[in-house]
PDB file of N, CA and C in Angstrom:
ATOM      1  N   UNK A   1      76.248   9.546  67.499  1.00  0.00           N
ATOM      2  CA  UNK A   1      77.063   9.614  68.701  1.00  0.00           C
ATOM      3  C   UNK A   1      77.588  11.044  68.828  1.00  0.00           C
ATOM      4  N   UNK A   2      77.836  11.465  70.144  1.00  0.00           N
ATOM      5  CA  UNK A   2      77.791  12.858  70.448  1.00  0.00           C
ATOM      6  C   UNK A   2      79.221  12.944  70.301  1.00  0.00           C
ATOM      7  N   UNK A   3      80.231  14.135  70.144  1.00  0.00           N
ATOM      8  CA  UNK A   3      81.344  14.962  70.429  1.00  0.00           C
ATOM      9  C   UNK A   3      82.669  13.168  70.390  1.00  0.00           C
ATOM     10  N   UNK A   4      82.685  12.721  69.258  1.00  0.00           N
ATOM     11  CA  UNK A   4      84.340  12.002  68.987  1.00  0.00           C
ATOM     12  C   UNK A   4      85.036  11.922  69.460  1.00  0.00           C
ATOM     13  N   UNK A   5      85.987  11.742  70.377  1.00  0.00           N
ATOM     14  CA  UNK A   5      87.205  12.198  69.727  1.00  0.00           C
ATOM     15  C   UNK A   5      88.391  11.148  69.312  1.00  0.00           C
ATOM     16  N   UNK A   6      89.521  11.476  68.753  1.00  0.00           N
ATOM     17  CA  UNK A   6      90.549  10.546  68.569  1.00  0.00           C
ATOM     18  C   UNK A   6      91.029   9.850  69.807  1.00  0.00           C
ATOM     19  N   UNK A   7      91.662   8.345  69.625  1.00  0.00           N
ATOM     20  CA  UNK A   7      92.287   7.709  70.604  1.00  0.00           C
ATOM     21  C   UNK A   7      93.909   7.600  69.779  1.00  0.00           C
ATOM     22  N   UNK A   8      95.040   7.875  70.481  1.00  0.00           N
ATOM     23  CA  UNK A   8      95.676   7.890  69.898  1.00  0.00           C
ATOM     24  C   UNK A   8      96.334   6.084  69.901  1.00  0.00           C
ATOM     25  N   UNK A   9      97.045   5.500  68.289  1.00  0.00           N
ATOM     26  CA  UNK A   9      97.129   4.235  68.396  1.00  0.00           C
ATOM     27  C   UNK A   9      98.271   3.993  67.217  1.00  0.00           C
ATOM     28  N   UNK A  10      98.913   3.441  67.412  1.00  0.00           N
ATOM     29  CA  UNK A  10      99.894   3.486  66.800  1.00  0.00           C
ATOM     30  C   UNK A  10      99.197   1.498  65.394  1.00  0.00           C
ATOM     31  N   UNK A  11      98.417   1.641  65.262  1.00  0.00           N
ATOM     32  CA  UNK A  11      97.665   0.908  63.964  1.00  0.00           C
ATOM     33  C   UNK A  11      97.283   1.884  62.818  1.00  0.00           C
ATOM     34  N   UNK A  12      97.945   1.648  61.860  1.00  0.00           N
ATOM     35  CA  UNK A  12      98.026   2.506  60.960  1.00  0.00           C
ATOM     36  C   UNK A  12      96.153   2.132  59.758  1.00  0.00           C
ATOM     37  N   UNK A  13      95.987   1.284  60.196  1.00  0.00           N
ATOM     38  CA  UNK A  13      94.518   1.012  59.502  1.00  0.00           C
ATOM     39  C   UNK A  13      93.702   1.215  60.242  1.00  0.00           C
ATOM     40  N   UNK A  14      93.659   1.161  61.259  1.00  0.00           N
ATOM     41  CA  UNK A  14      92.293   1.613  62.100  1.00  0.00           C
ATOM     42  C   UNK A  14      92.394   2.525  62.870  1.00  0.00           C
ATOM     43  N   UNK A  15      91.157   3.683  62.835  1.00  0.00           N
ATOM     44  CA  UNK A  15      91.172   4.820  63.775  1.00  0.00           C
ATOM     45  C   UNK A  15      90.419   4.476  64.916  1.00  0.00           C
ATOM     46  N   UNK A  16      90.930   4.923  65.828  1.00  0.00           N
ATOM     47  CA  UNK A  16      90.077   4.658  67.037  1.00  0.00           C
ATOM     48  C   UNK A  16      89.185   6.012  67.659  1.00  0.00           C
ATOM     49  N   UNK A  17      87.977   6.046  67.883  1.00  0.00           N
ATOM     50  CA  UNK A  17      87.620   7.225  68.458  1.00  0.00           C
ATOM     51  C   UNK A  17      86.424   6.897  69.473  1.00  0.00           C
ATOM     52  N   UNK A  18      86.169   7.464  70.300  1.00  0.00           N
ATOM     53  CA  UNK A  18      85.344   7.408  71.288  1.00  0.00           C
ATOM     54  C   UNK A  18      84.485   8.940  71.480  1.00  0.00           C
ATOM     55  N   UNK A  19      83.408   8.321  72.484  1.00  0.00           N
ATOM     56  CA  UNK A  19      82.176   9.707  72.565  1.00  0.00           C
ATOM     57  C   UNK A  19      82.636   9.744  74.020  1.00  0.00           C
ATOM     58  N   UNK A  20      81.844  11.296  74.419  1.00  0.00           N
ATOM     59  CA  UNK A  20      81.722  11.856  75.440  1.00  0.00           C
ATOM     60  C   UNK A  20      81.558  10.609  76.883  1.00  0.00           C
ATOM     61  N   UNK A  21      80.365   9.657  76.039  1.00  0.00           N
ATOM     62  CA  UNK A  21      80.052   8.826  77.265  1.00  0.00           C
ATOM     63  C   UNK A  21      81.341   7.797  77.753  1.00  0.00           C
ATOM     64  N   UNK A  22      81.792   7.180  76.768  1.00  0.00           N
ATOM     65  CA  UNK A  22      83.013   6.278  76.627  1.00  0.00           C
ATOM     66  C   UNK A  22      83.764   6.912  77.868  1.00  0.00           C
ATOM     67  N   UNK A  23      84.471   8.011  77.560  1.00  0.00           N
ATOM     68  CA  UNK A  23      85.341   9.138  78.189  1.00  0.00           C
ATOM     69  C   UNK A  23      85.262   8.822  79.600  1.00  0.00           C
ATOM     70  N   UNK A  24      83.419   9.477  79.967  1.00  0.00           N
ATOM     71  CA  UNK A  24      83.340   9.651  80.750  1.00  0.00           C
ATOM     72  C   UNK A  24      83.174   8.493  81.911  1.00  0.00           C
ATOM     73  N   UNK A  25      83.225   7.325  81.354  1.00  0.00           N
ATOM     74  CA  UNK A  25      83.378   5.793  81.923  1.00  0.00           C
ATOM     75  C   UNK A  25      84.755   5.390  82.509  1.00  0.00           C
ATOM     76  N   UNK A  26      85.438   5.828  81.869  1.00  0.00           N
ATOM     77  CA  UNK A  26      87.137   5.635  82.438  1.00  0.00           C
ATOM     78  C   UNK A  26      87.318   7.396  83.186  1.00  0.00           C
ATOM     79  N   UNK A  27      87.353   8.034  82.948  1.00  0.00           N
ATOM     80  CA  UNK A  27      87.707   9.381  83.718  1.00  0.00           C
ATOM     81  C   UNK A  27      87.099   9.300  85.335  1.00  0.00           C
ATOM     82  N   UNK A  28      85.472   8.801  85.106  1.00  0.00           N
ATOM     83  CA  UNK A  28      84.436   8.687  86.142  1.00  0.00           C
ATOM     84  C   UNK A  28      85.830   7.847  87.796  1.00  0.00           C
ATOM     85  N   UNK A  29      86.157   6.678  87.034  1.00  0.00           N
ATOM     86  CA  UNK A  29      86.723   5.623  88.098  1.00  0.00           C
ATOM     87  C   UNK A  29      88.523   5.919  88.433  1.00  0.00           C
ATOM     88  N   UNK A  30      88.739   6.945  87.429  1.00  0.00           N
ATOM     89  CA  UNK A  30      89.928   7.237  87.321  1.00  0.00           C
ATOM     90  C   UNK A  30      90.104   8.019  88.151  1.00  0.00           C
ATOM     91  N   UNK A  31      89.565   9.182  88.481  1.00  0.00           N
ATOM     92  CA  UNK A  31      89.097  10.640  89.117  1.00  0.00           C
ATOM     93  C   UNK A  31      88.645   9.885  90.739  1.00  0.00           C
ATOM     94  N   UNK A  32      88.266   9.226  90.376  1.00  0.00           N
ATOM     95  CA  UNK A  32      87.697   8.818  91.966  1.00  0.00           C
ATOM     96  C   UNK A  32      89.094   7.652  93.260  1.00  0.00           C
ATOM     97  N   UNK A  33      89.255   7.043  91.818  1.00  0.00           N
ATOM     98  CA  UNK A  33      90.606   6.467  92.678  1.00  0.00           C
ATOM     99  C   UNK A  33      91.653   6.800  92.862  1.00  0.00           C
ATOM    100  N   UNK A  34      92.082   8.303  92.098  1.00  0.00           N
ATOM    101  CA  UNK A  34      92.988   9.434  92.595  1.00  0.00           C
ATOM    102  C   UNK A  34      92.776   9.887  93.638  1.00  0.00           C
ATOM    103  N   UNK A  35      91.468  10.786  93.527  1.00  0.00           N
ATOM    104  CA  UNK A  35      91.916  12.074  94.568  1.00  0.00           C
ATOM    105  C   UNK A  35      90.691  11.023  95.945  1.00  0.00           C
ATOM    106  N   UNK A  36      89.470  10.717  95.425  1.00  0.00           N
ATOM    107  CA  UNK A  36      88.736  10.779  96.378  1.00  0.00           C
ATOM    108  C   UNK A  36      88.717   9.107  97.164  1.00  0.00           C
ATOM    109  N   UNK A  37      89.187   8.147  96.849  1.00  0.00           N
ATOM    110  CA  UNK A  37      90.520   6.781  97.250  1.00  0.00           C
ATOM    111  C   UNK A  37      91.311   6.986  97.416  1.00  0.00           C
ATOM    112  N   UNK A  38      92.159   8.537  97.260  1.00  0.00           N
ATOM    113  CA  UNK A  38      93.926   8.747  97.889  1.00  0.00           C
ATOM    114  C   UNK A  38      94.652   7.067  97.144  1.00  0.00           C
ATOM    115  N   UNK A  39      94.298   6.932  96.060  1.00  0.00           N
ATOM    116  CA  UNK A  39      94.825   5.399  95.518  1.00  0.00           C
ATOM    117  C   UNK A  39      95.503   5.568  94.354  1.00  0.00           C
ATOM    118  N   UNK A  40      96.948   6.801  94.441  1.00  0.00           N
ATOM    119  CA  UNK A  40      97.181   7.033  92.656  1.00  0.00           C
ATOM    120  C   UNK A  40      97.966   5.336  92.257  1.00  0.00           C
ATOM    121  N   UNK A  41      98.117   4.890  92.464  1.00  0.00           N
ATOM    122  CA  UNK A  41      98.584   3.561  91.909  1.00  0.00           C
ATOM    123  C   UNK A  41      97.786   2.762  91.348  1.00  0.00           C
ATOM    124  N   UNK A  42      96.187   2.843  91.990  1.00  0.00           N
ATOM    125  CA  UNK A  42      95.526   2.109  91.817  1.00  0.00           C
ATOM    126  C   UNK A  42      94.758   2.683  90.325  1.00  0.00           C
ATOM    127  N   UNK A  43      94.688   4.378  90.802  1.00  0.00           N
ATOM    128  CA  UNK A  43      94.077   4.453  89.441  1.00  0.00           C
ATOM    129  C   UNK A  43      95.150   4.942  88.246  1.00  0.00           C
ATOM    130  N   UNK A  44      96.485   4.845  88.143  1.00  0.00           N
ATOM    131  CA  UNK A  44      97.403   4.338  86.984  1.00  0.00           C
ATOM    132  C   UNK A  44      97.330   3.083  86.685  1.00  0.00           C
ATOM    133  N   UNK A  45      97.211   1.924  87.390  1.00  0.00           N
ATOM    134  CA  UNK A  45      96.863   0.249  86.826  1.00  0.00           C
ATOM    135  C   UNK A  45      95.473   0.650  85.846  1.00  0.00           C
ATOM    136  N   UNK A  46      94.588   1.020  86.457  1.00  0.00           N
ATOM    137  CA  UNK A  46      93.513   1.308  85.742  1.00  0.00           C
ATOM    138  C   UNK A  46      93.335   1.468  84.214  1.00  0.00           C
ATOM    139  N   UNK A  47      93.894   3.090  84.260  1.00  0.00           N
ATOM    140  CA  UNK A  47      94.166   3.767  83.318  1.00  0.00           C
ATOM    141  C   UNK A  47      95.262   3.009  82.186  1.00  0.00           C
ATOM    142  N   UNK A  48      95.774   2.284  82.758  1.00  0.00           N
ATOM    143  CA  UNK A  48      97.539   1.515  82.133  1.00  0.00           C
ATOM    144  C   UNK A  48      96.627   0.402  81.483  1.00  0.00           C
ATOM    145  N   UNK A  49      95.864  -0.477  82.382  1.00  0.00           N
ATOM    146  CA  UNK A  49      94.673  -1.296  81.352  1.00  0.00           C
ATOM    147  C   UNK A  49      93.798  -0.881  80.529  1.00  0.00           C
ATOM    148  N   UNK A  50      92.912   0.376  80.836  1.00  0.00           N
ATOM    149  CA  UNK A  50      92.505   0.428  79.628  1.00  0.00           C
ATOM    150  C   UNK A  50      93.448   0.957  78.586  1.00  0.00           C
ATOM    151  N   UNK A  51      94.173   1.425  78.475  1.00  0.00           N
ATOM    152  CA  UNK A  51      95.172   1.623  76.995  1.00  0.00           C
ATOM    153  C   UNK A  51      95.773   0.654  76.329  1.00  0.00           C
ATOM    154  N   UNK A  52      95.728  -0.600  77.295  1.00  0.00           N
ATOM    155  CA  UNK A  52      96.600  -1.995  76.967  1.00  0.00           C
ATOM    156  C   UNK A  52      95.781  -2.823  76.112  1.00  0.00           C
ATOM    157  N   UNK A  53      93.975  -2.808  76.729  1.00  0.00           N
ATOM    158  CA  UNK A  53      93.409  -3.915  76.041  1.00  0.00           C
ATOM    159  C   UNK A  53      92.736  -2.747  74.393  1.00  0.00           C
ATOM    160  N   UNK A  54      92.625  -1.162  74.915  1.00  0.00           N
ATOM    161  CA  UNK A  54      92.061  -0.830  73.576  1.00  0.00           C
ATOM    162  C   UNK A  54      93.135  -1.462  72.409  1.00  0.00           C
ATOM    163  N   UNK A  55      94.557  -1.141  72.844  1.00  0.00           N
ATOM    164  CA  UNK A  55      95.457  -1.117  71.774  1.00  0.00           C
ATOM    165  C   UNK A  55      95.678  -2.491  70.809  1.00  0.00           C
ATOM    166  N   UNK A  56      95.229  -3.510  71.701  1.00  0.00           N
ATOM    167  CA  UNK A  56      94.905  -5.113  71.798  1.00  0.00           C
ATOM    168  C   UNK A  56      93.243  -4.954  70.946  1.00  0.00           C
ATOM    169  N   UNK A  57      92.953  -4.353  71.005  1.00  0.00           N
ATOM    170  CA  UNK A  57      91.466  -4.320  70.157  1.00  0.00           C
ATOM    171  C   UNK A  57      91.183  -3.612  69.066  1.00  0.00           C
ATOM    172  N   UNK A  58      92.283  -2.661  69.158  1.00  0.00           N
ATOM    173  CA  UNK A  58      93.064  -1.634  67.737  1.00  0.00           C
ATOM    174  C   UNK A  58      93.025  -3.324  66.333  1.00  0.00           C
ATOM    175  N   UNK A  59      94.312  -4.129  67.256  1.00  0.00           N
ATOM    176  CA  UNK A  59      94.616  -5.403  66.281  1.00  0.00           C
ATOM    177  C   UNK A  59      93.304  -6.212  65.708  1.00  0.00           C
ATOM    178  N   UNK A  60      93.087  -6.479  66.871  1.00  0.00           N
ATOM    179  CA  UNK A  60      91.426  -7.084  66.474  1.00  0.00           C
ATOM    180  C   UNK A  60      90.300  -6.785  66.575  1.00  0.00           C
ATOM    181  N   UNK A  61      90.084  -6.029  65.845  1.00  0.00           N
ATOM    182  CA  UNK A  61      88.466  -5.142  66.374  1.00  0.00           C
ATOM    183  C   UNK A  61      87.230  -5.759  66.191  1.00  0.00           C
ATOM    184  N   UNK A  62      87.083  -7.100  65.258  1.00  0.00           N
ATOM    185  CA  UNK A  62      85.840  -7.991  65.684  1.00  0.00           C
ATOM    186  C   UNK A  62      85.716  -8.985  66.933  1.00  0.00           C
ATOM    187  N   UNK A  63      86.687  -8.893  67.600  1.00  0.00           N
ATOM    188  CA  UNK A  63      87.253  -9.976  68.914  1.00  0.00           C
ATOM    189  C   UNK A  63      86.134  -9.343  69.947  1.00  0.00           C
ATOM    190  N   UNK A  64      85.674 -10.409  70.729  1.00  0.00           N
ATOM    191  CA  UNK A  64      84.525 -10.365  71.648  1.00  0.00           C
ATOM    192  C   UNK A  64      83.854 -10.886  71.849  1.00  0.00           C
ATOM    193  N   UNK A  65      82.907 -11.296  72.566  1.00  0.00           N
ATOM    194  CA  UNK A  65      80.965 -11.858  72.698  1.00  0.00           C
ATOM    195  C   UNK A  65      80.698 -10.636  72.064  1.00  0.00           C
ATOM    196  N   UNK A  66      79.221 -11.226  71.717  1.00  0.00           N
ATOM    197  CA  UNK A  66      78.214 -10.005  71.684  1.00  0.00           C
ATOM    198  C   UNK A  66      77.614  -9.768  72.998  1.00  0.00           C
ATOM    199  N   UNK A  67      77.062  -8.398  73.000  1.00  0.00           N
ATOM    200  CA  UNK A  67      76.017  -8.126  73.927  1.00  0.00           C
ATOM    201  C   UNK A  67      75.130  -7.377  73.432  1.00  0.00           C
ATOM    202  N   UNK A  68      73.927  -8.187  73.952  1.00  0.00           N
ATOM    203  CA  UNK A  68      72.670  -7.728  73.268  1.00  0.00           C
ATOM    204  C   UNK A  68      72.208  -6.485  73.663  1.00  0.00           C
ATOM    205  N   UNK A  69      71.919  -5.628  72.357  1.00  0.00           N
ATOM    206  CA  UNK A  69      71.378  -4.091  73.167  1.00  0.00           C
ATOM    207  C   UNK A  69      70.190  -3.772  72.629  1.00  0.00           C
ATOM    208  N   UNK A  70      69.383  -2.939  73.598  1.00  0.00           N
ATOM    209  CA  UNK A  70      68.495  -2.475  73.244  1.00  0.00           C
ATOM    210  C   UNK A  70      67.697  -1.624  72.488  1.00  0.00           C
ATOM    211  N   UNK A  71      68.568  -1.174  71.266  1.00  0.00           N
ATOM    212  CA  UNK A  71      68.549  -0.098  70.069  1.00  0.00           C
ATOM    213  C   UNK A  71      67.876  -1.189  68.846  1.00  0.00           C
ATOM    214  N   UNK A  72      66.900  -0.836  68.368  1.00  0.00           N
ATOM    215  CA  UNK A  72      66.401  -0.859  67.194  1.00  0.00           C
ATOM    216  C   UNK A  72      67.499  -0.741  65.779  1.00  0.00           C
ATOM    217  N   UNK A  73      67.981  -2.019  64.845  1.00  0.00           N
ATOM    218  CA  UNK A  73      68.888  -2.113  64.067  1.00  0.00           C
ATOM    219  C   UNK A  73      70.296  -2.569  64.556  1.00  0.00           C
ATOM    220  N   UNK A  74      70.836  -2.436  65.432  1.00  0.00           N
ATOM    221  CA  UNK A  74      71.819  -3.234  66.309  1.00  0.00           C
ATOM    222  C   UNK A  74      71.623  -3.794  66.899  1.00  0.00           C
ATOM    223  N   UNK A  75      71.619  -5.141  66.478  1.00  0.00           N
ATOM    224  CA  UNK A  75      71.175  -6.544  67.633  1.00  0.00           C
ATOM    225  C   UNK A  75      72.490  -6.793  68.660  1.00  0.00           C
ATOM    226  N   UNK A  76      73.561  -6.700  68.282  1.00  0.00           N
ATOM    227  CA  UNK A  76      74.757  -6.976  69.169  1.00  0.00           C
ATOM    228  C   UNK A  76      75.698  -6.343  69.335  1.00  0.00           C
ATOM    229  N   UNK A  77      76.312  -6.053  70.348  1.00  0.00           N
ATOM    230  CA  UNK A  77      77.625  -5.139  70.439  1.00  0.00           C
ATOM    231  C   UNK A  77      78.960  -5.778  70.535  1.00  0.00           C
ATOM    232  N   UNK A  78      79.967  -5.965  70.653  1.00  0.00           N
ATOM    233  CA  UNK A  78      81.292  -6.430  70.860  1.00  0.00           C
ATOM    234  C   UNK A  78      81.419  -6.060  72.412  1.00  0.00           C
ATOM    235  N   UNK A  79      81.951  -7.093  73.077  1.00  0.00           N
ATOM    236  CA  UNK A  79      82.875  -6.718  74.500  1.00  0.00           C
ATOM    237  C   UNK A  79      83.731  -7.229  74.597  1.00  0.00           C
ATOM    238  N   UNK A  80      84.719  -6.915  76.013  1.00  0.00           N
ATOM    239  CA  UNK A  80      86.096  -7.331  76.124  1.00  0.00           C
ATOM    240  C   UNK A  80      86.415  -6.984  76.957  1.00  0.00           C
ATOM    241  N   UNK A  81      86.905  -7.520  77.912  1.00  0.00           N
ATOM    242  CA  UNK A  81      87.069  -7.482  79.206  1.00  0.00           C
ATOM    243  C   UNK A  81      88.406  -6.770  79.175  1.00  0.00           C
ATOM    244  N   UNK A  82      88.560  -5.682  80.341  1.00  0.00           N
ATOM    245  CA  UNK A  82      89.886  -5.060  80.217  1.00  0.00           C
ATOM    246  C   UNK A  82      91.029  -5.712  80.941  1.00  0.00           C
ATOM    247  N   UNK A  83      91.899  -5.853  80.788  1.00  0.00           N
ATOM    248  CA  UNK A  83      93.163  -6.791  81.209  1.00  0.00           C
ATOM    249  C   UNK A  83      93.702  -6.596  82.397  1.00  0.00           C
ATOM    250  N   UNK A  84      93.034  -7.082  83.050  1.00  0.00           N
ATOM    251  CA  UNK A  84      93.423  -7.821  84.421  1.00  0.00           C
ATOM    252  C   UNK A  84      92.750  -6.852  85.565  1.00  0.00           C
ATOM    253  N   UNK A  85      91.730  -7.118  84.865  1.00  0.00           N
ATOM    254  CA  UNK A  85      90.362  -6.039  85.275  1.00  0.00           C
ATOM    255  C   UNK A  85      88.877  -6.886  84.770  1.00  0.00           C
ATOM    256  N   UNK A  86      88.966  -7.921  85.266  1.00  0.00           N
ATOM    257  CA  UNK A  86      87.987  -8.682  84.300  1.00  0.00           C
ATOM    258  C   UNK A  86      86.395  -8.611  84.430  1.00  0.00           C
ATOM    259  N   UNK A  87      86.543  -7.788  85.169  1.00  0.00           N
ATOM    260  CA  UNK A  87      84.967  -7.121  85.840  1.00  0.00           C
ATOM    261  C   UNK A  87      84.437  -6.065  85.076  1.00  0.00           C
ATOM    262  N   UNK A  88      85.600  -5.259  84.430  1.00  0.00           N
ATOM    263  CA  UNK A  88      85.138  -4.188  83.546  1.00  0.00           C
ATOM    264  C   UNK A  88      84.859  -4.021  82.468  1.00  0.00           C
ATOM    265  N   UNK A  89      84.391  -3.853  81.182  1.00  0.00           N
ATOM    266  CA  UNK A  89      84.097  -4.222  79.946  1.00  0.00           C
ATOM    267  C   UNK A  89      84.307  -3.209  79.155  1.00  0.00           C
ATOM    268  N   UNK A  90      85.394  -3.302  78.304  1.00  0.00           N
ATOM    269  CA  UNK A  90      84.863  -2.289  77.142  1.00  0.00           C
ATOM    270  C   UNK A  90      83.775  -2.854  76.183  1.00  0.00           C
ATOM    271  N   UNK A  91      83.158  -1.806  75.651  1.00  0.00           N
ATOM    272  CA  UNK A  91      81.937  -1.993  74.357  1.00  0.00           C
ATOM    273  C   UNK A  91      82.245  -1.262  73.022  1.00  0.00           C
ATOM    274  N   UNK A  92      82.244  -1.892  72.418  1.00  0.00           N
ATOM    275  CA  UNK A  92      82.933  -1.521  71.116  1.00  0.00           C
ATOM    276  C   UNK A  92      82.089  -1.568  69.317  1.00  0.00           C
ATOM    277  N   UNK A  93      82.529  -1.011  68.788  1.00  0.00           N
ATOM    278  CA  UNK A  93      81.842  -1.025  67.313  1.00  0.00           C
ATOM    279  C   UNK A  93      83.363  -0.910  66.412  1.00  0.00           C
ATOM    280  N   UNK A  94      83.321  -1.984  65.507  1.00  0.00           N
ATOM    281  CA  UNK A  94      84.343  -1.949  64.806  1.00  0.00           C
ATOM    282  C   UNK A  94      83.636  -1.870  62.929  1.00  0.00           C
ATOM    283  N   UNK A  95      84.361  -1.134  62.289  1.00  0.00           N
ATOM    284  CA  UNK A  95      84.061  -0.811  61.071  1.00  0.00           C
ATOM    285  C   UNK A  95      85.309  -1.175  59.906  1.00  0.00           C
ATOM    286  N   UNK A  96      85.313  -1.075  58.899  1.00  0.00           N
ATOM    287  CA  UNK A  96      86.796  -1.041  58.610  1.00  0.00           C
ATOM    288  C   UNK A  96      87.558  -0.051  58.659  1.00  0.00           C
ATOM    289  N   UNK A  97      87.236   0.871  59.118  1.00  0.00           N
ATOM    290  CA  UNK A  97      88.329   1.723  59.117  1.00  0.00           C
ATOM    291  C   UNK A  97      88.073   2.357  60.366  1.00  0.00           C
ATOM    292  N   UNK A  98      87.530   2.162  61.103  1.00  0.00           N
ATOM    293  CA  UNK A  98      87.123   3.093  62.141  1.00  0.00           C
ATOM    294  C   UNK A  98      86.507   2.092  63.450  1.00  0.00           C
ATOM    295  N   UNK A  99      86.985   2.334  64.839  1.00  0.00           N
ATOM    296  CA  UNK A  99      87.030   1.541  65.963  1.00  0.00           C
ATOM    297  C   UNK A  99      85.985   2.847  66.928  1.00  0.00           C
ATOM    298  N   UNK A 100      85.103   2.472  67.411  1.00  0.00           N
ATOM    299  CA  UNK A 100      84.063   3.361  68.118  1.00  0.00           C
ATOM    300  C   UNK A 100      84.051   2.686  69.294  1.00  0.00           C
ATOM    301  N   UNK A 101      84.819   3.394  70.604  1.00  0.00           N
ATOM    302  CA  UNK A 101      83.927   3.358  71.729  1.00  0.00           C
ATOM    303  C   UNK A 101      83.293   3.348  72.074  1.00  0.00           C
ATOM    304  N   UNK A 102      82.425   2.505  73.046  1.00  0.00           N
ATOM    305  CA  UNK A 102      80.636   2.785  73.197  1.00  0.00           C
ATOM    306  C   UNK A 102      81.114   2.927  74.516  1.00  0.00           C
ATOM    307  N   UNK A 103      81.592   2.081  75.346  1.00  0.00           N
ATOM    308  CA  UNK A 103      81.519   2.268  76.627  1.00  0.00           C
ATOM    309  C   UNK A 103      82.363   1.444  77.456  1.00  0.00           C
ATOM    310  N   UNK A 104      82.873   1.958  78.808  1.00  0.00           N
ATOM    311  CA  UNK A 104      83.971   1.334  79.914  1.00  0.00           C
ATOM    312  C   UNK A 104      83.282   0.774  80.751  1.00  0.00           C
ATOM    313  N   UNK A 105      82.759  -0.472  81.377  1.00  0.00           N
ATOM    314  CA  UNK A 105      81.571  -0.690  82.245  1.00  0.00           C
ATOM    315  C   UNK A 105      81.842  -1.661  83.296  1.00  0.00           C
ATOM    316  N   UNK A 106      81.676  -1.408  84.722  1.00  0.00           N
ATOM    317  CA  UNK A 106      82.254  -2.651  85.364  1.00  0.00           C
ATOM    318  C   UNK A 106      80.688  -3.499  84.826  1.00  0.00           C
ATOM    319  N   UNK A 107      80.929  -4.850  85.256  1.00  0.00           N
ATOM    320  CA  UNK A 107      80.025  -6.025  84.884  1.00  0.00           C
ATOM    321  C   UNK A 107      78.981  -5.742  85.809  1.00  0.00           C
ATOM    322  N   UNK A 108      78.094  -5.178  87.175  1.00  0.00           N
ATOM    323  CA  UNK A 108      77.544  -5.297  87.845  1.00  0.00           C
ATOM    324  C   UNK A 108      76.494  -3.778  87.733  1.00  0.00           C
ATOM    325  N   UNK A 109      76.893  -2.594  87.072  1.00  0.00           N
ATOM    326  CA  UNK A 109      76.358  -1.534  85.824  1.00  0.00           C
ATOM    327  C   UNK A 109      75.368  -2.362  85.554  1.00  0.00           C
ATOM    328  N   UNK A 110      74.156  -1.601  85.640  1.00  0.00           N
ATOM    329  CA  UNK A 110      73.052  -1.965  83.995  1.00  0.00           C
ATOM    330  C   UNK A 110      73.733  -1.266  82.804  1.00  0.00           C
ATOM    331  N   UNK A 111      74.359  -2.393  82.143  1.00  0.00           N
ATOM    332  CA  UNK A 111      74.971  -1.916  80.926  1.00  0.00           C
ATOM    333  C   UNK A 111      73.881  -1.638  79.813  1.00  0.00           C
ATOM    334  N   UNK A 112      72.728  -2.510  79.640  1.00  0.00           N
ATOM    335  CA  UNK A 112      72.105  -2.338  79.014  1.00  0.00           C
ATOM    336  C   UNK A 112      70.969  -0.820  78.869  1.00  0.00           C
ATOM    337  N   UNK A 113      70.967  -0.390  79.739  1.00  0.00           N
ATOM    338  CA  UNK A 113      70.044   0.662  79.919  1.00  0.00           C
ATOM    339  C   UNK A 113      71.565   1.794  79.688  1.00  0.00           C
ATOM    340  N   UNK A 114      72.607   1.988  80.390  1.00  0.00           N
ATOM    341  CA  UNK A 114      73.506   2.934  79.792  1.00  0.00           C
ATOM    342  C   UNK A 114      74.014   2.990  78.670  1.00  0.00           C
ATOM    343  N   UNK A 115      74.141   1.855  78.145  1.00  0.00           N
ATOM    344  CA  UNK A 115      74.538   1.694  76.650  1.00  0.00           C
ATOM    345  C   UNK A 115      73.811   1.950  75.595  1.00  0.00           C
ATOM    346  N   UNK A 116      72.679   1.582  76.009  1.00  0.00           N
ATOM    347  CA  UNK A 116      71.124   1.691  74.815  1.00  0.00           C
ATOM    348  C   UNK A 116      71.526   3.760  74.894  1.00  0.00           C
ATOM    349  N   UNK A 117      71.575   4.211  76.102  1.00  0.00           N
ATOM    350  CA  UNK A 117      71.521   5.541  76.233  1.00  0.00           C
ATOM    351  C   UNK A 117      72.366   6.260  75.171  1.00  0.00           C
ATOM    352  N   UNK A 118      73.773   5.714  75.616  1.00  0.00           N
ATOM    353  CA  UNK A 118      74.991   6.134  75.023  1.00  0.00           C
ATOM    354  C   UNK A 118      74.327   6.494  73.407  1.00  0.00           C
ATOM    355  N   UNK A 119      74.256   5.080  72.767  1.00  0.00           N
ATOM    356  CA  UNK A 119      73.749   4.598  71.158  1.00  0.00           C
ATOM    357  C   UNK A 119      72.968   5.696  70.707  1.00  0.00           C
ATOM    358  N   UNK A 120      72.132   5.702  71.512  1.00  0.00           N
ATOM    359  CA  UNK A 120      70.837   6.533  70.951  1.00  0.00           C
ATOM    360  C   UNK A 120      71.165   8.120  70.920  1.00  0.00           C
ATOM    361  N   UNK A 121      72.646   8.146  71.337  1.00  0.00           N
ATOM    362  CA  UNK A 121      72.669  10.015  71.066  1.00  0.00           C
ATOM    363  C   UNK A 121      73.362  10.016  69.812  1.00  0.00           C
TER     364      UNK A 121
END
C-alpha cells in the first residue's frame, strides 16, 4: 500500500492508518460538497461520520461482512457502513496492532474493481 498515514484515535492498542486512496475517498465527496454543492453542513455531517464510525471500528476492528475482492491471497475484506450514511462503506483490514484503510465507497461504486486497485499498490 502506497504513502500511510496516521489516523489520529484515541485507542491506545490499535493504530489506525490509511493510504493515499482511502484519503482520497472521503476528501473526493468532502471537497465537492463544500465548495462545488455550496453544502458546508452537508459536507461536516459527512466528514463528522466518517470519524464517528472509524473510531467505532478503532473498538472493533474485526466487526463487518466480508467483501469479496479480487486480489490473489485475500479472499475477504471487512465493511461497515458509515453512520447514518448507510450507502457508504468503509473497507478495512484489521491486524493486531494495526487498523488499515482500504477504502470510503458509496454502495453503487464498482467497489470491486477500485478496491482490487487500491490492494494491489
Amino acid at each position: 500500500m502506497s504513502a500511510r498515514r496516521p489516523i489520529s484515535s484515541q485507542s491506545a492498542s490499535v493504530n489506525a492508518v490509511s493510504g493515499e486512496t482511502a484519503i482520497d475517498h472521503v476528501v473526493r465527496p468532502f471537497r465537492y460538497q463544500l465548495i462545488e454543492a455550496n453544502a458546508p453542513k452537508a459536507a461536516a455531517r459527512f466528514r463528522d461520520a466518517v470519524r464517528l464510525t472509524v473510531k467505532s471500528l478503532l473498538r472493533y476492528p474485526l466487526a463487518g461482512p466480508r467483501f469479496q475482492t479480487p486480489v490473489p491471497g485475500l479472499a475477504s475484506l471487512p465493511s461497515w457502513p458509515v453512520a447514518a450514511l448507510e450507502s457508504v462503506q468503509i473497507y478495512h483490514l484489521a491486524a493486531t496492532d494495526e487498523f488499515d484503510i482500504i477504502g470510503v465507497l458509496h454502495g453503487k461504486r464498482d467497489g470491486r474493481t477500485i478496491l482490487g486497485d487500491a490492494l494491489k499498490q
